[in-house]
N, C-alpha and C. Protein backbone atom coordinates (compact mmCIF):
# COMPACT_ATOMS: atom_id res chain seq x y z
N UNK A 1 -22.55 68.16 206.11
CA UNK A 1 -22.78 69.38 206.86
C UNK A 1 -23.78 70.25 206.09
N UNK A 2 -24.54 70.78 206.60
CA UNK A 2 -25.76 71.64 206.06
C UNK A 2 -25.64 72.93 206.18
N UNK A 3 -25.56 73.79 205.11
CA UNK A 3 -25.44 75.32 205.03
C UNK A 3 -26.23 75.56 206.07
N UNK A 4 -25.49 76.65 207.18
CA UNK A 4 -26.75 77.55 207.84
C UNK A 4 -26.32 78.97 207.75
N UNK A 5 -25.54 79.20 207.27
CA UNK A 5 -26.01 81.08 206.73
C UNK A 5 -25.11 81.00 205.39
N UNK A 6 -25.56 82.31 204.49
CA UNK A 6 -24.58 82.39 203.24
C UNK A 6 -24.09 84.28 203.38
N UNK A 7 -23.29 84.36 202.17
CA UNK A 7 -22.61 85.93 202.71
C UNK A 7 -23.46 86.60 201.98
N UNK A 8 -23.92 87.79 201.60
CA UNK A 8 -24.76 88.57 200.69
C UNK A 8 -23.88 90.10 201.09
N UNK A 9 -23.59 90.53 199.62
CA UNK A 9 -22.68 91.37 199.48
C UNK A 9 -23.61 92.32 198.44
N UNK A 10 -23.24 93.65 199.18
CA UNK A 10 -24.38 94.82 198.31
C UNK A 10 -23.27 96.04 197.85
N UNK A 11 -23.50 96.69 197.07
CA UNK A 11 -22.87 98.16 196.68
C UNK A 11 -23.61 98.56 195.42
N UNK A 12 -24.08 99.95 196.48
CA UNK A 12 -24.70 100.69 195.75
C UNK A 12 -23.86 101.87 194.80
N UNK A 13 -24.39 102.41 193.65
CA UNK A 13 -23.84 103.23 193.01
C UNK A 13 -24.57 104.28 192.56
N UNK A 14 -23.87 105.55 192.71
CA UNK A 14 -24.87 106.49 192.46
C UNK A 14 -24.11 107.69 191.02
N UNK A 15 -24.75 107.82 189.96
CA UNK A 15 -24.22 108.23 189.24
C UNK A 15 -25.54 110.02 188.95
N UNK A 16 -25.18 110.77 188.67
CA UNK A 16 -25.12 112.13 189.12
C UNK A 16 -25.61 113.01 187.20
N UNK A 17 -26.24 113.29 187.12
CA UNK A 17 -26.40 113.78 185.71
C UNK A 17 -26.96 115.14 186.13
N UNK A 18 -26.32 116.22 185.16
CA UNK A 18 -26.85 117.63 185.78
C UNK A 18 -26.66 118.36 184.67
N UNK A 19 -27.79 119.28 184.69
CA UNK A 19 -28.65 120.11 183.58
C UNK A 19 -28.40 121.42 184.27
N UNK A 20 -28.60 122.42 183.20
CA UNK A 20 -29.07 124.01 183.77
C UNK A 20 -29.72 123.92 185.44
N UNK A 21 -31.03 123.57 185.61
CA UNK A 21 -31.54 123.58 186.37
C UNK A 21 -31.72 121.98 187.44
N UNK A 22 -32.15 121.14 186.47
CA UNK A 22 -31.85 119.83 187.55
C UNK A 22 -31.08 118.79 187.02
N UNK A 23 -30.71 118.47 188.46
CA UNK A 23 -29.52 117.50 189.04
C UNK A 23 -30.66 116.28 189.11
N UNK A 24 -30.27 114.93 188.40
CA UNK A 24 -30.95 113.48 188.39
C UNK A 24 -29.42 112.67 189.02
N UNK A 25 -29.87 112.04 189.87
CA UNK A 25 -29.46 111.15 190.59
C UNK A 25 -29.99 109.39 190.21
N UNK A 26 -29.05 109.05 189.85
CA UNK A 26 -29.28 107.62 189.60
C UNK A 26 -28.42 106.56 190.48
N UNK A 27 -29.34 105.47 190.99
CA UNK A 27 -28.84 104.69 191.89
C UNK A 27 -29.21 103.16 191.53
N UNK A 28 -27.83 102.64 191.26
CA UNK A 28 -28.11 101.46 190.91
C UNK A 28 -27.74 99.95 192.16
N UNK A 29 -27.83 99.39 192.27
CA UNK A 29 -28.06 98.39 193.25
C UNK A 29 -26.94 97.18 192.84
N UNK A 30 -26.22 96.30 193.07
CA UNK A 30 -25.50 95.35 192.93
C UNK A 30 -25.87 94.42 193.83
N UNK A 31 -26.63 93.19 193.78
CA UNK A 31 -26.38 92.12 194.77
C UNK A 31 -25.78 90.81 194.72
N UNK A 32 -24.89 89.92 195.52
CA UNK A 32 -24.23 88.64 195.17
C UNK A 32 -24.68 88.04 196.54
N UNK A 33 -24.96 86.90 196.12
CA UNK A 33 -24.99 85.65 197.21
C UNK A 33 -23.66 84.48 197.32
N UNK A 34 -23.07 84.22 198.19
CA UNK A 34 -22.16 83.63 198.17
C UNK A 34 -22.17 82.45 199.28
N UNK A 35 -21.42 81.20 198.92
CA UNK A 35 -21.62 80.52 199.72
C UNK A 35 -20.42 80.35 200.83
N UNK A 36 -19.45 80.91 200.83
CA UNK A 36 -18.11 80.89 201.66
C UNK A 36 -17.76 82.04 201.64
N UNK A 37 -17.52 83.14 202.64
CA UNK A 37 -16.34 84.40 202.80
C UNK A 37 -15.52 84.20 201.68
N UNK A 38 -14.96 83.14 201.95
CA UNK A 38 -13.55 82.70 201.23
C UNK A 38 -13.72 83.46 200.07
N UNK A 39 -14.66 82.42 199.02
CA UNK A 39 -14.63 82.55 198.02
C UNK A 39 -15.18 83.88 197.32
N UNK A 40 -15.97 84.47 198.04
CA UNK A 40 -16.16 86.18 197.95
C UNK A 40 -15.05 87.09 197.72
N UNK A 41 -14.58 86.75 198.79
CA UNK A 41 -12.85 87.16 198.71
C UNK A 41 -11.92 87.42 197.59
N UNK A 42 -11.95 86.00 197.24
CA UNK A 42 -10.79 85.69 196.36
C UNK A 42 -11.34 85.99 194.92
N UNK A 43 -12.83 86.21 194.64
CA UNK A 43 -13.29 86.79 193.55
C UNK A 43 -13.26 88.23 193.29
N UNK A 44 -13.23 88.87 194.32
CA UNK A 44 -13.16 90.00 194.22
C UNK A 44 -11.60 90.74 194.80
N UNK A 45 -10.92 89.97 195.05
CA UNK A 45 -9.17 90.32 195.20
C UNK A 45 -9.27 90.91 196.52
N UNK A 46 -9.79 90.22 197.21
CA UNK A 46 -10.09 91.19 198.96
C UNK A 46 -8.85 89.68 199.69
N UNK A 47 -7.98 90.71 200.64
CA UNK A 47 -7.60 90.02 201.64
C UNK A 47 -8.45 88.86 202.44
N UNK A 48 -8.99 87.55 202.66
CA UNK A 48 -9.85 86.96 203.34
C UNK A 48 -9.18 87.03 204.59
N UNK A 49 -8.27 87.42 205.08
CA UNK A 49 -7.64 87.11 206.53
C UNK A 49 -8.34 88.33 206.93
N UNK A 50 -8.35 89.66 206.51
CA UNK A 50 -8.85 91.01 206.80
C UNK A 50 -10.00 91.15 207.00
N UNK A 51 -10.78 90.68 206.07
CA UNK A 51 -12.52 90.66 206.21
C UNK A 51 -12.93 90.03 206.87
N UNK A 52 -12.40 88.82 207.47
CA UNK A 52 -13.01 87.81 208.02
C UNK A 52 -12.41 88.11 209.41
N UNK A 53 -11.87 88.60 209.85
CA UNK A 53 -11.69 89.48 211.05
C UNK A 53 -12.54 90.47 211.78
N UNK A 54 -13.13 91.02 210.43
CA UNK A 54 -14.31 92.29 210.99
C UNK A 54 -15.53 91.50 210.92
N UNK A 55 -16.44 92.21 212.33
CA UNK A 55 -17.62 92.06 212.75
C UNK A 55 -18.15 92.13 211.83
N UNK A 56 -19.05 91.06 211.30
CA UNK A 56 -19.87 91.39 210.18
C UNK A 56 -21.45 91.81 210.63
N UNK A 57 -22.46 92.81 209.96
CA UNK A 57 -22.06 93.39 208.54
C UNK A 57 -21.20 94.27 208.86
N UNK A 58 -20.09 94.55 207.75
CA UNK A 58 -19.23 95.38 207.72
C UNK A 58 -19.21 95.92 206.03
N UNK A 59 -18.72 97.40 206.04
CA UNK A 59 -18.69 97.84 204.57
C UNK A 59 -16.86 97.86 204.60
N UNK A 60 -16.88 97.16 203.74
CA UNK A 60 -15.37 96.99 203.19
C UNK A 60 -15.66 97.23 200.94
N UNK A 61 -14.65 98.49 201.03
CA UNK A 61 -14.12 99.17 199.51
C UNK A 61 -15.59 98.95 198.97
N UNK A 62 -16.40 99.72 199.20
CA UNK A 62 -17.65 99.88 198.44
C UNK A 62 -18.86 98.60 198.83
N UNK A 63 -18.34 97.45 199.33
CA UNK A 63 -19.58 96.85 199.43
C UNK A 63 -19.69 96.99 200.80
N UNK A 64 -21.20 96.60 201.08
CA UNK A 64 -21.71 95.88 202.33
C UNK A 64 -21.83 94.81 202.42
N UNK A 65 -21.18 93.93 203.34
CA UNK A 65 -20.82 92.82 203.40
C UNK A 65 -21.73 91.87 204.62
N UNK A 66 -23.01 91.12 204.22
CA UNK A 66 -23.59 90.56 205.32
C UNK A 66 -23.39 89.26 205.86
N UNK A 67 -24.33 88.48 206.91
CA UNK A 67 -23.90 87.02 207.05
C UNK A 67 -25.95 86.87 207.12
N UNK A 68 -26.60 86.21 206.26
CA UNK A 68 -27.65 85.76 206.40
C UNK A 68 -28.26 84.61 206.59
N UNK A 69 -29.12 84.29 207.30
CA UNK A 69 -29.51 82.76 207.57
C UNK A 69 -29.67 81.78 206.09
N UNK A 70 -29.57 80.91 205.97
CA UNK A 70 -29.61 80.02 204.99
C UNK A 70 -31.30 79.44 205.14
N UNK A 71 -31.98 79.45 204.33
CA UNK A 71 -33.37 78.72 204.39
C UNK A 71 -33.95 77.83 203.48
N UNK A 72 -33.52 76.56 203.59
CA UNK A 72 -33.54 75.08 202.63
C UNK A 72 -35.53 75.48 202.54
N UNK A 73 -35.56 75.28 201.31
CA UNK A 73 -37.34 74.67 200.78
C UNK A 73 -37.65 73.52 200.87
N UNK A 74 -39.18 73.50 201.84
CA UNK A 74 -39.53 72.08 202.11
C UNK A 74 -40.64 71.68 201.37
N UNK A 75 -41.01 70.75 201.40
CA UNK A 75 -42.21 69.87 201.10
C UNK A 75 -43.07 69.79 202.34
N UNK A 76 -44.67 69.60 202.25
CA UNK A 76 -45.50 69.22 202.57
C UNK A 76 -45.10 68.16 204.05
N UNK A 77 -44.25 67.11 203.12
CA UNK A 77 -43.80 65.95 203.65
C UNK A 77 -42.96 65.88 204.62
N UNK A 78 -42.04 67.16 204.48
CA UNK A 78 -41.12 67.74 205.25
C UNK A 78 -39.62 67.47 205.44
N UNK A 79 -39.39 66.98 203.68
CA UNK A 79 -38.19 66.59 202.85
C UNK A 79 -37.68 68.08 202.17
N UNK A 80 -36.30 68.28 202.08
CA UNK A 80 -36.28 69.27 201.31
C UNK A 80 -36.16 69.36 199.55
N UNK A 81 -36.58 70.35 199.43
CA UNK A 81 -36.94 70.02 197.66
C UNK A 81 -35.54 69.84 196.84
């Protein structure tokens, strides 16, 4: 069977530093690629019966949770690499 989409899971973080006069905002980015819900899940201690219920993308406890196409690299030849 041939992958055709994988999960990609984002949460952003924003951490807040403040002076007399200015406020700096820092935003940092988290990304994971995953190849099963499942196993997203169970790495990160998430119910899989729960998530995998909701319409995805869905933001569940800080992340955003997507479903993206899978795209194998080809050759010339039109074998994949």
């Amino acid at each position: 069977m041939q992958r055709q989409s994988i999960i990609v899971l984002i949460k952003k973080s924003f951490n807040e530093t403040k002076s007399e006069e200015i406020t700096e905002v820092e935003v940092t980015e988290q990304v994971e690629a995953w190849g099963s819900l499942k196993e997203a899940c169970q790495k990160h201690g998430w119910s899989y019966n729960t998530v995998s219920r909701k319409k995805l993308p869905v933001q569940y406890k800080d992340w955003l949770i997507h479903r993206c196409p899978f795209r194998a690299l080809y050759s010339q030849e039109g074998r994949e690499k």
